[in-house]
Protein backbone atom coordinates (compact mmCIF):
# COMPACT_ATOMS: atom_id res chain seq x y z
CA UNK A 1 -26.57 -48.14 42.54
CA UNK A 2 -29.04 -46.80 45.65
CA UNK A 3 -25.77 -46.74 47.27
CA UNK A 4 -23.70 -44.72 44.91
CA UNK A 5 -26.50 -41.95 44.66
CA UNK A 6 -27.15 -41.65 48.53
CA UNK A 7 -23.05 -41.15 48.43
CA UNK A 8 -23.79 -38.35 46.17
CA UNK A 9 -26.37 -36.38 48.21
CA UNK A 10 -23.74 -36.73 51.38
CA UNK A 11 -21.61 -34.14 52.92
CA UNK A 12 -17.71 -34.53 53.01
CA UNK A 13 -18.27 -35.35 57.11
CA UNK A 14 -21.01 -38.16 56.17
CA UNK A 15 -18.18 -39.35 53.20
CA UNK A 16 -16.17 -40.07 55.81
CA UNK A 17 -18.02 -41.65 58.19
CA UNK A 18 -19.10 -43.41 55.58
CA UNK A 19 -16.07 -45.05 54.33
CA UNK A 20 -14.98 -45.72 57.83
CA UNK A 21 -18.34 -47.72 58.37
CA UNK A 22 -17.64 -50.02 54.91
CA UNK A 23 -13.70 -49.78 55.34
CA UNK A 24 -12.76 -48.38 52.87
CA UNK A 25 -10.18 -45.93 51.91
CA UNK A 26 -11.47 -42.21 52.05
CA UNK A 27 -9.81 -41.30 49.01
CA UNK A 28 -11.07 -44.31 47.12
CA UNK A 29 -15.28 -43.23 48.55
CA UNK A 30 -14.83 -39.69 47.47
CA UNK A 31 -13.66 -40.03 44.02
CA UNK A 32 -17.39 -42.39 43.92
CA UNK A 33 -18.85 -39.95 44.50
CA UNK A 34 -17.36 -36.96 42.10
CA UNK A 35 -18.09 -39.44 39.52
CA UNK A 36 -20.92 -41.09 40.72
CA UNK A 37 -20.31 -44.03 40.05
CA UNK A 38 -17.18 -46.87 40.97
CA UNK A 39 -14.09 -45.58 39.33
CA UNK A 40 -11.75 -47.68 37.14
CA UNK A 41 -8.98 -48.92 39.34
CA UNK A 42 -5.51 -49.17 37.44
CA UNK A 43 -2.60 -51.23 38.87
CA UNK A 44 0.73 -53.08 37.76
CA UNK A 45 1.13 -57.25 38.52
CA UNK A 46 4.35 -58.48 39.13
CA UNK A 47 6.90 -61.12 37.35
CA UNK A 48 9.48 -59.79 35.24
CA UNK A 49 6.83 -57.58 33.16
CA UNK A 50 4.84 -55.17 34.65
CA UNK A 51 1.06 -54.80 33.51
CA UNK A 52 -1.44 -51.73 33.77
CA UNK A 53 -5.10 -53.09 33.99
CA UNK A 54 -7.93 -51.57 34.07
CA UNK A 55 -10.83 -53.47 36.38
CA UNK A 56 -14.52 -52.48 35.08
CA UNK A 57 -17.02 -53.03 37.89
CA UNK A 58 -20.76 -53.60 36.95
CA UNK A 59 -22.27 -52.47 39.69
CA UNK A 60 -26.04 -52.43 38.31
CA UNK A 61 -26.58 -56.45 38.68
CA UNK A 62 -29.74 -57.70 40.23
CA UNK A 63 -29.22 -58.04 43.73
CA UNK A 64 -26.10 -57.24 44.90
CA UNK A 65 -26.27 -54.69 48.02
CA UNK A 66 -22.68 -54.79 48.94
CA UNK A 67 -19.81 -52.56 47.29
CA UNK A 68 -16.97 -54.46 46.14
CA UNK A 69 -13.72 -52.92 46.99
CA UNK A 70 -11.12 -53.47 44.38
CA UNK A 71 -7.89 -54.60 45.98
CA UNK A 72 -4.86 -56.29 44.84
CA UNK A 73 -5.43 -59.09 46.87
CA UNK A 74 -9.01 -60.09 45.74
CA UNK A 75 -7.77 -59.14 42.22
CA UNK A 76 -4.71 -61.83 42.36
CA UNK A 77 -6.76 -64.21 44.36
CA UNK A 78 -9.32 -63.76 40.90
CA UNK A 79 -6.35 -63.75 38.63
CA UNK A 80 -4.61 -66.62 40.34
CA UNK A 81 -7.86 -69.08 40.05
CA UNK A 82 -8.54 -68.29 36.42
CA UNK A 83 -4.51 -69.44 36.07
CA UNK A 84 -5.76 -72.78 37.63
CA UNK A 85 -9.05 -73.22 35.95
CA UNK A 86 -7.68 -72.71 32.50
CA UNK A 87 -4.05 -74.09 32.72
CA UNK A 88 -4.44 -76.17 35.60
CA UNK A 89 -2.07 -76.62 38.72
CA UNK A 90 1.10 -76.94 36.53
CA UNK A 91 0.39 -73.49 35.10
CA UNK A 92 -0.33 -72.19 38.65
CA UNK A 93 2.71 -73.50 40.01
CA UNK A 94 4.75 -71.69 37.00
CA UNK A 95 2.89 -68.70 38.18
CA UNK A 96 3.02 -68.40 41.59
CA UNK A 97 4.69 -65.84 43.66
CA UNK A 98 4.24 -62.96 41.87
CA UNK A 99 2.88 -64.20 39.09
CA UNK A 100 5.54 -64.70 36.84
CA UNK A 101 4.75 -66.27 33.34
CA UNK A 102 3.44 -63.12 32.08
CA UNK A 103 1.71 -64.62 29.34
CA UNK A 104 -0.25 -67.19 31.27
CA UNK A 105 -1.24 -63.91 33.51
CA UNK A 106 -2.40 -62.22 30.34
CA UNK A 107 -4.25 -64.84 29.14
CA UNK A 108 -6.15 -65.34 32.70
CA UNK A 109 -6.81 -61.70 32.86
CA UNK A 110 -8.65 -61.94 29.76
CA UNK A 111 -10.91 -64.22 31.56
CA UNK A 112 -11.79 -63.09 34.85
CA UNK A 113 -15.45 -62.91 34.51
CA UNK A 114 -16.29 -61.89 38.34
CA UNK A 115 -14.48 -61.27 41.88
CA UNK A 116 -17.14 -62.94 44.17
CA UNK A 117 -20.74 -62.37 42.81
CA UNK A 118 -19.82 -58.95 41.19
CA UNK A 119 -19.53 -59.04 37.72
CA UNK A 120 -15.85 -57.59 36.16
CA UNK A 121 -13.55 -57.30 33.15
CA UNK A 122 -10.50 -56.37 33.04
CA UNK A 123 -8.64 -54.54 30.36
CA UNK A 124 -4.57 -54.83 29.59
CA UNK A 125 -3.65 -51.41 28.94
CA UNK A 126 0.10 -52.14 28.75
CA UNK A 127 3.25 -54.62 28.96
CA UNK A 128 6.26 -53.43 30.06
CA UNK A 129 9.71 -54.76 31.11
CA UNK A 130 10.09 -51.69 33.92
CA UNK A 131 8.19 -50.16 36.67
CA UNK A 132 9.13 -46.66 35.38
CA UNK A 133 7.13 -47.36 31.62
CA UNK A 134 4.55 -49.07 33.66
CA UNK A 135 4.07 -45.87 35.37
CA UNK A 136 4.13 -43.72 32.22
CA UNK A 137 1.47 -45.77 30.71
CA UNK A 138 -0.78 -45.51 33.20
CA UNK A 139 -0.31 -42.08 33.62
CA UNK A 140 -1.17 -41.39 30.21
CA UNK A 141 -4.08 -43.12 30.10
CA UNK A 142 -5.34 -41.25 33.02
CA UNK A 143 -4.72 -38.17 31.53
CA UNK A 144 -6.42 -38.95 28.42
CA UNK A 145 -9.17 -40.34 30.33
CA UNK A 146 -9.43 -36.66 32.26
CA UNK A 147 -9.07 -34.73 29.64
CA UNK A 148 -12.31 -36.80 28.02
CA UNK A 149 -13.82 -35.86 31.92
CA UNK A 150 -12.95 -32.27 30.73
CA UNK A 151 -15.25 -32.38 27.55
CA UNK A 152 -17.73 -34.01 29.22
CA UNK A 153 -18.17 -32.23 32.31
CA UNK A 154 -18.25 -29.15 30.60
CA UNK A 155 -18.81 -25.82 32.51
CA UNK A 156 -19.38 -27.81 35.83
CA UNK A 157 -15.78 -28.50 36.27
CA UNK A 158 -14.37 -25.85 38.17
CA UNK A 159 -10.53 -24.20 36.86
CA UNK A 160 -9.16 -25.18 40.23
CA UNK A 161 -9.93 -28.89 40.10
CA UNK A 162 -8.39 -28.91 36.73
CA UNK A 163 -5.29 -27.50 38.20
CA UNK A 164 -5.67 -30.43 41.26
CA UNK A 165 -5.92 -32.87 38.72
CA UNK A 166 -3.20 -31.28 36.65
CA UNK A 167 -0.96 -31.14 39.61
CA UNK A 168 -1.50 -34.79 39.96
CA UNK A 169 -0.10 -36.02 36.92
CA UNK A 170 3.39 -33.95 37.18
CA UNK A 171 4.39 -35.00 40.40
CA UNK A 172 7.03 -37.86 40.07
């Protein structure tokens, strides 16, 4: 967490010096620190259904200096080993590629306890047979989830971030 409020007190310069030092995307460093904290990561897994996840990060464990960078392939790689611990290799092998017995995936989601040594959970927000629905479901859960950072934030948020934001969610 030492980290994460250092982040804060930086300029946009030292933000980006910053994420090139840790390699990580710039986008992905700012948006830390807006919200001072790691921000919920939302992405679809393959097959023939299409699921929006959220990934909770506890960053406030004993001992862990280094950031963990949510990416789709430490994600799978965690995904893909809690196939094999809890169904074995014949489940993997059903599985692999791009993970396509969607209800083996589901079921491994559910219990991904950690990517590395930093604890995580992961939340299904939606099942879908299409891209496109996959899409709209995650897009309304981030608008819901803004609109809650409206409330919240109160007089601090300033009318042309909400129009950023805003802007955000109506492009296609």
């Amino acid at each position: 967490m030492g980290e994460i409020h250092a982040l804060r007190n930086m300029d946009d310069d030292e933000v980006f010096a910053y994420a090139k030092r840790i390699a990580a995307p710039y986008n992905l460093v700012m948006q830390t620190k807006q919200l001072g904290r790691l921000p919920v990561v939302q992405f679809a897994a393959g097959g023939n259904r299409y699921m929006v996840m959220e990934a909770f990060i506890d960053t406030a464990g004993k001992g862990q200096s280094d950031p963990l960078i949510l990416t789709q392939l430490n994600s799978t790689k965690a995904i893909r080993d809690s196939i094999q611990i809890n169904f074995g290799e014949c489940g993997l092998a059903a599985c692999l590629g791009s993970l396509q017995d969607h209800q083996k995936v589901w079921a491994a989601i559910t219990m991904v306890r950690s990517i590395g040594k930093i604890p995580v959970s992961f939340n299904l927000r939606d099942v879908s047979g299409s891209i496109r629905a996959c899409k709209k479901a995650a897009l309304e859960c981030e608008e819901a989830k803004f609109e809650y950072y409206k409330l919240a934030a109160g007089d601090r948020i300033t009318p042309k971030f909400v129009e950023t934001m805003e802007s955000c969610f109506n492009k296609d």
